[in-house]
C-alpha atoms as a PDB file:
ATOM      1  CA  UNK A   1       0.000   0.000   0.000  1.00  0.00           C
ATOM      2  CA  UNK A   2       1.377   3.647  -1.098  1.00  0.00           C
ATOM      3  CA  UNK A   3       2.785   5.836   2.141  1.00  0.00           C
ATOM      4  CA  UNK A   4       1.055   2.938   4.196  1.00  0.00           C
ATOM      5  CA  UNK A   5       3.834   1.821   6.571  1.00  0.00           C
ATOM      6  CA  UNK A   6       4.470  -0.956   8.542  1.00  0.00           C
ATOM      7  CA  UNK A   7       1.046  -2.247   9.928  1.00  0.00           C
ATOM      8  CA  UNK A   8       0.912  -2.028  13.851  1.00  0.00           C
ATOM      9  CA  UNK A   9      -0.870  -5.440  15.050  1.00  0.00           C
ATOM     10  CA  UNK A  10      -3.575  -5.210  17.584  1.00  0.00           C
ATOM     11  CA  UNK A  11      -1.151  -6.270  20.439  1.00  0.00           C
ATOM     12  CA  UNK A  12       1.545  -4.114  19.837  1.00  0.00           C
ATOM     13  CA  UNK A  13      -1.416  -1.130  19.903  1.00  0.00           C
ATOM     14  CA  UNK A  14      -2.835  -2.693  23.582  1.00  0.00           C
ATOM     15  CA  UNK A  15       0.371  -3.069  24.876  1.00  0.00           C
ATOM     16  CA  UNK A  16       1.485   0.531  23.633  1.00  0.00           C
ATOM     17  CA  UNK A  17      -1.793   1.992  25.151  1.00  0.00           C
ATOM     18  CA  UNK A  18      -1.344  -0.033  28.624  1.00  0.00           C
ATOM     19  CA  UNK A  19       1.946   1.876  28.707  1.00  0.00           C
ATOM     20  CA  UNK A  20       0.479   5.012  27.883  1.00  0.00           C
ATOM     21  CA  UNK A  21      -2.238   4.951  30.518  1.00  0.00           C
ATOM     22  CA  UNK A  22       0.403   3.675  33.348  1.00  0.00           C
ATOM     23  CA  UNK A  23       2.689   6.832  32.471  1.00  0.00           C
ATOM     24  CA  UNK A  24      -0.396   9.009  33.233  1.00  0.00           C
ATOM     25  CA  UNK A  25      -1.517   7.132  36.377  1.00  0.00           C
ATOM     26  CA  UNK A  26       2.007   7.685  37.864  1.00  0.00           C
ATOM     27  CA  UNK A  27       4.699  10.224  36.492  1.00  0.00           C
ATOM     28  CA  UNK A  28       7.065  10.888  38.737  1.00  0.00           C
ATOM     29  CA  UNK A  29      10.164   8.022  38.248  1.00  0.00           C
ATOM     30  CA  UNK A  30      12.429   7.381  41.051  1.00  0.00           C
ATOM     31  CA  UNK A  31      15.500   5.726  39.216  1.00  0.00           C
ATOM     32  CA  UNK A  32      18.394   3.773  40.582  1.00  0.00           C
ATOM     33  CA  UNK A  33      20.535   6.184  41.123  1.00  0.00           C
ATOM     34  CA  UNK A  34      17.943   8.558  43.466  1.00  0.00           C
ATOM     35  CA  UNK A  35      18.072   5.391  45.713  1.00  0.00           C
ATOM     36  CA  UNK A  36      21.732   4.900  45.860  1.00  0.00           C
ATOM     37  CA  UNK A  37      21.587   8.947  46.361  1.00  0.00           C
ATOM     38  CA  UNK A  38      19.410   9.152  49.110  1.00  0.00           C
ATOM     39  CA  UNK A  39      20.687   9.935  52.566  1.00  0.00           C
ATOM     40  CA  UNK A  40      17.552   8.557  53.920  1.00  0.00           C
ATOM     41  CA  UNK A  41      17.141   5.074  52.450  1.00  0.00           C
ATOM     42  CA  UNK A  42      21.400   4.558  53.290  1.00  0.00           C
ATOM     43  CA  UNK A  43      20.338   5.919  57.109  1.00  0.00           C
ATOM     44  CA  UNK A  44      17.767   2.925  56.869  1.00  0.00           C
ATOM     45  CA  UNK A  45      19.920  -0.001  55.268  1.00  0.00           C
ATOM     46  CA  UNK A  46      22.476   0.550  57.676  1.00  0.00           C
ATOM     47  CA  UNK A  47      19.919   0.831  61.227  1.00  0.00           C
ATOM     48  CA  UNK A  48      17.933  -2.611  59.271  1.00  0.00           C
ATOM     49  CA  UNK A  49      21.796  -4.437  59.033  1.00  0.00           C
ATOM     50  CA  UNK A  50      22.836  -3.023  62.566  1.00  0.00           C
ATOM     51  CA  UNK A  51      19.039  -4.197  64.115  1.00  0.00           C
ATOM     52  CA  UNK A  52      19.649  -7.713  62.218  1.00  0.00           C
ATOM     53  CA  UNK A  53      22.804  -8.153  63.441  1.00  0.00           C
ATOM     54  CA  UNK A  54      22.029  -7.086  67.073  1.00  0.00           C
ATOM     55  CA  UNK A  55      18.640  -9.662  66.750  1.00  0.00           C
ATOM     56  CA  UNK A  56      20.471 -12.833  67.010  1.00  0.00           C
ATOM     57  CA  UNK A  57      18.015 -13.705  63.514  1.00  0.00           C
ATOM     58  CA  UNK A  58      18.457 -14.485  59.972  1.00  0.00           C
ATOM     59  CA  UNK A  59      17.992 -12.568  57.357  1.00  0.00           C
ATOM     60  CA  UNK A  60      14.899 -14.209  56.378  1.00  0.00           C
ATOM     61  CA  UNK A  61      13.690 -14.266  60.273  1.00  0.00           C
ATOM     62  CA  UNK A  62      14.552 -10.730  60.749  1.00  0.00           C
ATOM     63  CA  UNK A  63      12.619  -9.611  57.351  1.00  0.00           C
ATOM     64  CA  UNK A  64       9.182 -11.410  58.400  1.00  0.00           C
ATOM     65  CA  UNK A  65       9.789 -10.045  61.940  1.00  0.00           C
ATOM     66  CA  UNK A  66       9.712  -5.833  60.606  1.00  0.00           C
ATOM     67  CA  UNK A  67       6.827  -6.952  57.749  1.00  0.00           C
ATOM     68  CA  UNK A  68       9.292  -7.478  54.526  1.00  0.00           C
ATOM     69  CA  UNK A  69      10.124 -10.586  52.279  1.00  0.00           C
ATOM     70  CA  UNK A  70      13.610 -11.508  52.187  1.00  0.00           C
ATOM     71  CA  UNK A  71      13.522 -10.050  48.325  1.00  0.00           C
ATOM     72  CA  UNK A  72      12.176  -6.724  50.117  1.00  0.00           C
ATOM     73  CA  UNK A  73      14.578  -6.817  52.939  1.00  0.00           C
ATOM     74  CA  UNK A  74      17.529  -7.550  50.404  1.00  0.00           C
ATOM     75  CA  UNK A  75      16.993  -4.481  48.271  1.00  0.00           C
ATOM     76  CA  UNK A  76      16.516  -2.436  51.424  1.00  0.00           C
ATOM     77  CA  UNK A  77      20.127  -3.710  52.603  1.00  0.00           C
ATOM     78  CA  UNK A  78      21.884  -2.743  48.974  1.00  0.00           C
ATOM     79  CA  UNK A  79      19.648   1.064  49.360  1.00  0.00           C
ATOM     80  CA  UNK A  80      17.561  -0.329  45.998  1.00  0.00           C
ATOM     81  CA  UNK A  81      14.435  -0.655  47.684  1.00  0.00           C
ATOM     82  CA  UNK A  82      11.916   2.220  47.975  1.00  0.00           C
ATOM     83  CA  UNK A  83       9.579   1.686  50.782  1.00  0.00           C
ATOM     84  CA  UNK A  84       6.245   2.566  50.943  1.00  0.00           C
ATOM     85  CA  UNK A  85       5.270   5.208  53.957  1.00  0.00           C
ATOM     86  CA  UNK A  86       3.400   2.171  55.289  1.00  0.00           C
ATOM     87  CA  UNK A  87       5.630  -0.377  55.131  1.00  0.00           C
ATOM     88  CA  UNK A  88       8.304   2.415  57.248  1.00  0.00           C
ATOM     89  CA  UNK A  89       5.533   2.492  59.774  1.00  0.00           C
ATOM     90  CA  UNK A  90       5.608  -0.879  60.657  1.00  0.00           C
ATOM     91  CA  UNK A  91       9.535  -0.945  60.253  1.00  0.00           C
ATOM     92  CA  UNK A  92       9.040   1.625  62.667  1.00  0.00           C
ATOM     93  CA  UNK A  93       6.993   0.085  65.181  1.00  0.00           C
ATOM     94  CA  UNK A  94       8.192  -3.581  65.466  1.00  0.00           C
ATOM     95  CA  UNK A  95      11.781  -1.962  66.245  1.00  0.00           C
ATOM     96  CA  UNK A  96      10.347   0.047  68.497  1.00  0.00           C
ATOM     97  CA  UNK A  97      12.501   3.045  66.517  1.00  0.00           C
ATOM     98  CA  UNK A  98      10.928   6.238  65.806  1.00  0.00           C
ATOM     99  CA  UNK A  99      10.609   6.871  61.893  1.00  0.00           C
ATOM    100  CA  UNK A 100      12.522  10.098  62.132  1.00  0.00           C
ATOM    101  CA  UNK A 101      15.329   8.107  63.979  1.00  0.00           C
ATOM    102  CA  UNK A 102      15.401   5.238  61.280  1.00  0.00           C
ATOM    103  CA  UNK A 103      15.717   7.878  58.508  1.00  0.00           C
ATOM    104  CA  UNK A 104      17.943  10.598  59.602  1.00  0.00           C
ATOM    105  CA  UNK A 105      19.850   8.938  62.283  1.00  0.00           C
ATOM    106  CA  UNK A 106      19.237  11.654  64.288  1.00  0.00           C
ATOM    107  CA  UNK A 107      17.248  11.423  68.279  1.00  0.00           C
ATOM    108  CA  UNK A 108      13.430  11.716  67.319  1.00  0.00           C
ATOM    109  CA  UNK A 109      13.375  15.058  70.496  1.00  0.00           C
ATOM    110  CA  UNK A 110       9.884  16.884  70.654  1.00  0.00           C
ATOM    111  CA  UNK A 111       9.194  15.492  67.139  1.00  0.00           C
ATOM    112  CA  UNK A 112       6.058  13.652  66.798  1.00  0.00           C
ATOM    113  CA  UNK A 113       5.737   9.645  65.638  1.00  0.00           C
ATOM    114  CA  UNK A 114       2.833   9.340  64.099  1.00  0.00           C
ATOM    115  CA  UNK A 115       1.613   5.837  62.415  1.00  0.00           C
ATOM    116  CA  UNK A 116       1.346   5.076  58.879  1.00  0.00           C
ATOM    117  CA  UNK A 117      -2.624   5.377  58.719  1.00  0.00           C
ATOM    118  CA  UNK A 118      -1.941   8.774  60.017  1.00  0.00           C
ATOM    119  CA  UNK A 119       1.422   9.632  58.188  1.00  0.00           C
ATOM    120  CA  UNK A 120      -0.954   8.981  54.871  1.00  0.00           C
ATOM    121  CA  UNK A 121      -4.250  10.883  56.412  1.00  0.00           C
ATOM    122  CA  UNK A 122      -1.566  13.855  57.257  1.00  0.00           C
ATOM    123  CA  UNK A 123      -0.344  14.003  53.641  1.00  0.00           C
ATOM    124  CA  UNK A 124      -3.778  14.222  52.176  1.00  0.00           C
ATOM    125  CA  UNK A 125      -4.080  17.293  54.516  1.00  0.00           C
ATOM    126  CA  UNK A 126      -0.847  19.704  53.886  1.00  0.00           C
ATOM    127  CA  UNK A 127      -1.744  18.674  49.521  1.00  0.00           C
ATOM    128  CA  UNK A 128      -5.287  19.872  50.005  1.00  0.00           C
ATOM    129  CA  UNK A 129      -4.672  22.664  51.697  1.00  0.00           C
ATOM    130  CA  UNK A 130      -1.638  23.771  49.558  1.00  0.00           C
ATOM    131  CA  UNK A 131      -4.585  23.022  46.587  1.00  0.00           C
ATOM    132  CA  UNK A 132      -6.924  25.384  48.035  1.00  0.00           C
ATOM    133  CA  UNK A 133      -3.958  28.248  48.516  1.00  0.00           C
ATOM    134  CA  UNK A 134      -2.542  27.822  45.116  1.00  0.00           C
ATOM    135  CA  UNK A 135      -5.336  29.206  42.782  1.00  0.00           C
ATOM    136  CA  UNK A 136      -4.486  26.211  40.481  1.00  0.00           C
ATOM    137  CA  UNK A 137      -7.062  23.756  38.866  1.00  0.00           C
ATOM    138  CA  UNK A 138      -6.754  20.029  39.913  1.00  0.00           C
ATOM    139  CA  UNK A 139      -5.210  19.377  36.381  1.00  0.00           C
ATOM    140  CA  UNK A 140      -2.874  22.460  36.972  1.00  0.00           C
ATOM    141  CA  UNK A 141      -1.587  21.448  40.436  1.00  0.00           C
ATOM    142  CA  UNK A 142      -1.147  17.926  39.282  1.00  0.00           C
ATOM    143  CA  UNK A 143       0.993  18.772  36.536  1.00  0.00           C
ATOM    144  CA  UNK A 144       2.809  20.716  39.216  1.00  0.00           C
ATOM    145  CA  UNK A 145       3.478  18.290  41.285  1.00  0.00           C
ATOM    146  CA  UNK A 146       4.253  15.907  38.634  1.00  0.00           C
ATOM    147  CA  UNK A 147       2.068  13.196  39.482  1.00  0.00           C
ATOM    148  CA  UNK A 148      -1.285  12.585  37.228  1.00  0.00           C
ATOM    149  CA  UNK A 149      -4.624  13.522  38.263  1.00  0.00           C
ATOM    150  CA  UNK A 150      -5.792  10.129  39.445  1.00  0.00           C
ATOM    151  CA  UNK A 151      -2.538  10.038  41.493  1.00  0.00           C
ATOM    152  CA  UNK A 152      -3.526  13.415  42.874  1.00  0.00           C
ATOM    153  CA  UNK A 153      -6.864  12.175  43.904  1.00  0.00           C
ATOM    154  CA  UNK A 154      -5.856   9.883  45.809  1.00  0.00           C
ATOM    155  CA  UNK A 155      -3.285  11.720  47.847  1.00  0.00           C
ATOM    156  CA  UNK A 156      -5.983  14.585  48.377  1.00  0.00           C
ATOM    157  CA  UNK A 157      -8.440  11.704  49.517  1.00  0.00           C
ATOM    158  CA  UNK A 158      -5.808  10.581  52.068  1.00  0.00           C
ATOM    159  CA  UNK A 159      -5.963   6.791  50.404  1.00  0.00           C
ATOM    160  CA  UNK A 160      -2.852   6.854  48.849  1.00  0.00           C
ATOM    161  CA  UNK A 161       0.525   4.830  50.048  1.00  0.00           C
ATOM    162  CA  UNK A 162       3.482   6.661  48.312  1.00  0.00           C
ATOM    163  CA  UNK A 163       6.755   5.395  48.112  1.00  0.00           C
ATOM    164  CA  UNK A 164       9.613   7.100  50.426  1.00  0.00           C
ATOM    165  CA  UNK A 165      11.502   8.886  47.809  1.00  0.00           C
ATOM    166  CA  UNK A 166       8.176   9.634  45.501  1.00  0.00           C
ATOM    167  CA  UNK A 167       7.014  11.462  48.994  1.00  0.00           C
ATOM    168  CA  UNK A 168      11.113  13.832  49.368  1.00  0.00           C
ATOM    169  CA  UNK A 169       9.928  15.016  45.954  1.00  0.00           C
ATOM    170  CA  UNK A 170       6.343  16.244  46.880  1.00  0.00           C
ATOM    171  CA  UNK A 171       7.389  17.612  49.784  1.00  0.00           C
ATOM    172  CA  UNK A 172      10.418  19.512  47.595  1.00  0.00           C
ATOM    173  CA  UNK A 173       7.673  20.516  45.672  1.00  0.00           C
ATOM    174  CA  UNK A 174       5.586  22.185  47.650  1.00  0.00           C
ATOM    175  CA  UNK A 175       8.299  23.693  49.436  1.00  0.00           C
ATOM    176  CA  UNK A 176       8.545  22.051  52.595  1.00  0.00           C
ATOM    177  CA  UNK A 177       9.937  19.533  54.616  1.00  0.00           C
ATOM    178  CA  UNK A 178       9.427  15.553  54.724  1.00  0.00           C
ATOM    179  CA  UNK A 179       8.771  15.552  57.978  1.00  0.00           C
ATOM    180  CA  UNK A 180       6.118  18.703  57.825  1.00  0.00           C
ATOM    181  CA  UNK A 181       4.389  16.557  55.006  1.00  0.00           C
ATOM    182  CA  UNK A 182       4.327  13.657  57.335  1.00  0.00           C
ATOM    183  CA  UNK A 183       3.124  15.205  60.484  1.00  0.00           C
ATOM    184  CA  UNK A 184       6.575  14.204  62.316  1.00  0.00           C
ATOM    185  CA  UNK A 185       6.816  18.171  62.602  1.00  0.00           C
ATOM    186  CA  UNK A 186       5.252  21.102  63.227  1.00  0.00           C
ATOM    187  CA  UNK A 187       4.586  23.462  60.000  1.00  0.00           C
ATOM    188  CA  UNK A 188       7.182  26.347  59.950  1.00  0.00           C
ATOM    189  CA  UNK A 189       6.603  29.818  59.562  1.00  0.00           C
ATOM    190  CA  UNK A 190       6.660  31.730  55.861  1.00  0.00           C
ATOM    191  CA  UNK A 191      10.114  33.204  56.866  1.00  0.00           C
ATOM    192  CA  UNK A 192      11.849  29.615  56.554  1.00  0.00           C
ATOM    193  CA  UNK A 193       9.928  28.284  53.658  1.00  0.00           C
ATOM    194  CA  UNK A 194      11.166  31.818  51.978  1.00  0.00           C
ATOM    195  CA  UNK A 195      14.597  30.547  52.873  1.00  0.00           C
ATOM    196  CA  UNK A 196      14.763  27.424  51.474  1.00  0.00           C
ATOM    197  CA  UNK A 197      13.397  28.268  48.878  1.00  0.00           C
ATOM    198  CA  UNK A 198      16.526  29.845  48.211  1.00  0.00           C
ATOM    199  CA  UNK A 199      18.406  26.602  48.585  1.00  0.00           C
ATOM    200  CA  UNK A 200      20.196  24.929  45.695  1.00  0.00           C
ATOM    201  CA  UNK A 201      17.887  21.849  46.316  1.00  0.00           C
ATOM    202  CA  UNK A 202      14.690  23.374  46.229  1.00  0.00           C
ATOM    203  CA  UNK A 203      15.324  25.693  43.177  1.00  0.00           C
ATOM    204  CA  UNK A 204      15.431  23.761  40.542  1.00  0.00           C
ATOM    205  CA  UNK A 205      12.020  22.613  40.993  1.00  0.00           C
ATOM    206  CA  UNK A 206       8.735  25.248  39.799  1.00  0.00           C
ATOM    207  CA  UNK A 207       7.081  27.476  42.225  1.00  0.00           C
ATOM    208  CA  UNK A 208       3.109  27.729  42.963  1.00  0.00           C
ATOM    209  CA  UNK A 209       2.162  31.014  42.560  1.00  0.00           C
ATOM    210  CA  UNK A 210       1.435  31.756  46.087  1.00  0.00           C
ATOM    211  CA  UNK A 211       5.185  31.170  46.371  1.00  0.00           C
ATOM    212  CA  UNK A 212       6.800  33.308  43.539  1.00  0.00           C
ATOM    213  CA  UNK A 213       8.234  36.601  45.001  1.00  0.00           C
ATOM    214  CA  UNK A 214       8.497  35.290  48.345  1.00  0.00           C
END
């Protein structure tokens, strides 16, 4: 057939458009290097080895003891995993180890330690209300904050169960800390958002409006 091409069988198509609609359910893309990057998820490998060690169990005893498979608990170890918020709750509560403490390595102080049901609840919260301040339609604040408007949905609806590192980048987003999206701490006040929003970290990401100028 003239200028027809190379026909495109019915498989190829459904398999092109079930990658199409998975990059629009979810588009931000934490690669390999983000985890290998991340201060957090080395903070955690290395409390999870020192924890197993200290145990007196296996591997595999020590994974279904803190909710993980050994496949989960293995990528954890070599920093390739990316944990779900929920999953760091219950890492969090069988050790007895506030979340804050398992992630920065730092002592937990006046900071709160909320669980995961709440962690989630608490995100849904801080993206609504940012929602509301930022004069943006839903379609507009998804594309913001890089995630698709399904995705957004169920953030705003306090349902959803992001990922550790997909949650550093919303938080960069909008601005603030991890641990202000997660409840672990208080909101600051305008003057230090203003200031790191100065920060080489935080500037190479877009503003909302209600944050231009500041």
């Amino acid at each position: 057939m003239i200028g027809g091409g190379p026909k495109r069988s019915r498989k190829a198509d459904n398999a092109g458009g079930t990658a199409e609609a998975d990059r629009r359910r979810r588009l931000m893309v934490v690669t390999i290097a983000d985890r290998l990057e991340s201060p957090y998820l080395a903070n955690l490998a290395n409390r999870l080895i020192a924890e197993q060690s200290k145990s007196g169990l296996s591997k595999p005893e020590f994974a279904e003891f803190v909710g993980m498979s050994g496949s989960q608990f293995r990528y954890v170890r070599r920093r390739l995993g990316n944990p779900s918020i929920t999953m760091l709750a219950e890492i969090s509560k069988k050790l007895r180890v506030p979340l804050y403490e398992l992630l920065e390595a730092k002592p937990v102080r006046d900071r709160k330690n909320p669980s995961g049901p709440k962690m989630v609840e608490t995100i849904g919260t801080v993206v609504n209300e940012r929602f509301r301040k930022s004069g943006l339609t839903k379609q507009e604040f998804a594309k913001f904050l890089n995630v698709s408007l399904p995705q957004l949905y169920l953030i705003t609806d306090g349902v959803s169960n992001p990922s550790l590192l997909v949650l550093v980048e919303l938080a960069e987003r909008l601005n603030i800390s991890l641990w202000e999206l997660l409840g672990v701490e208080s909101p600051r006040k305008a003057a230090s958002g203003a200031k790191r929003a100065a920060t080489p970290k935080t500037s190479r990401v877009a503003r909302l409006p209600s944050q231009r100028g500041a």
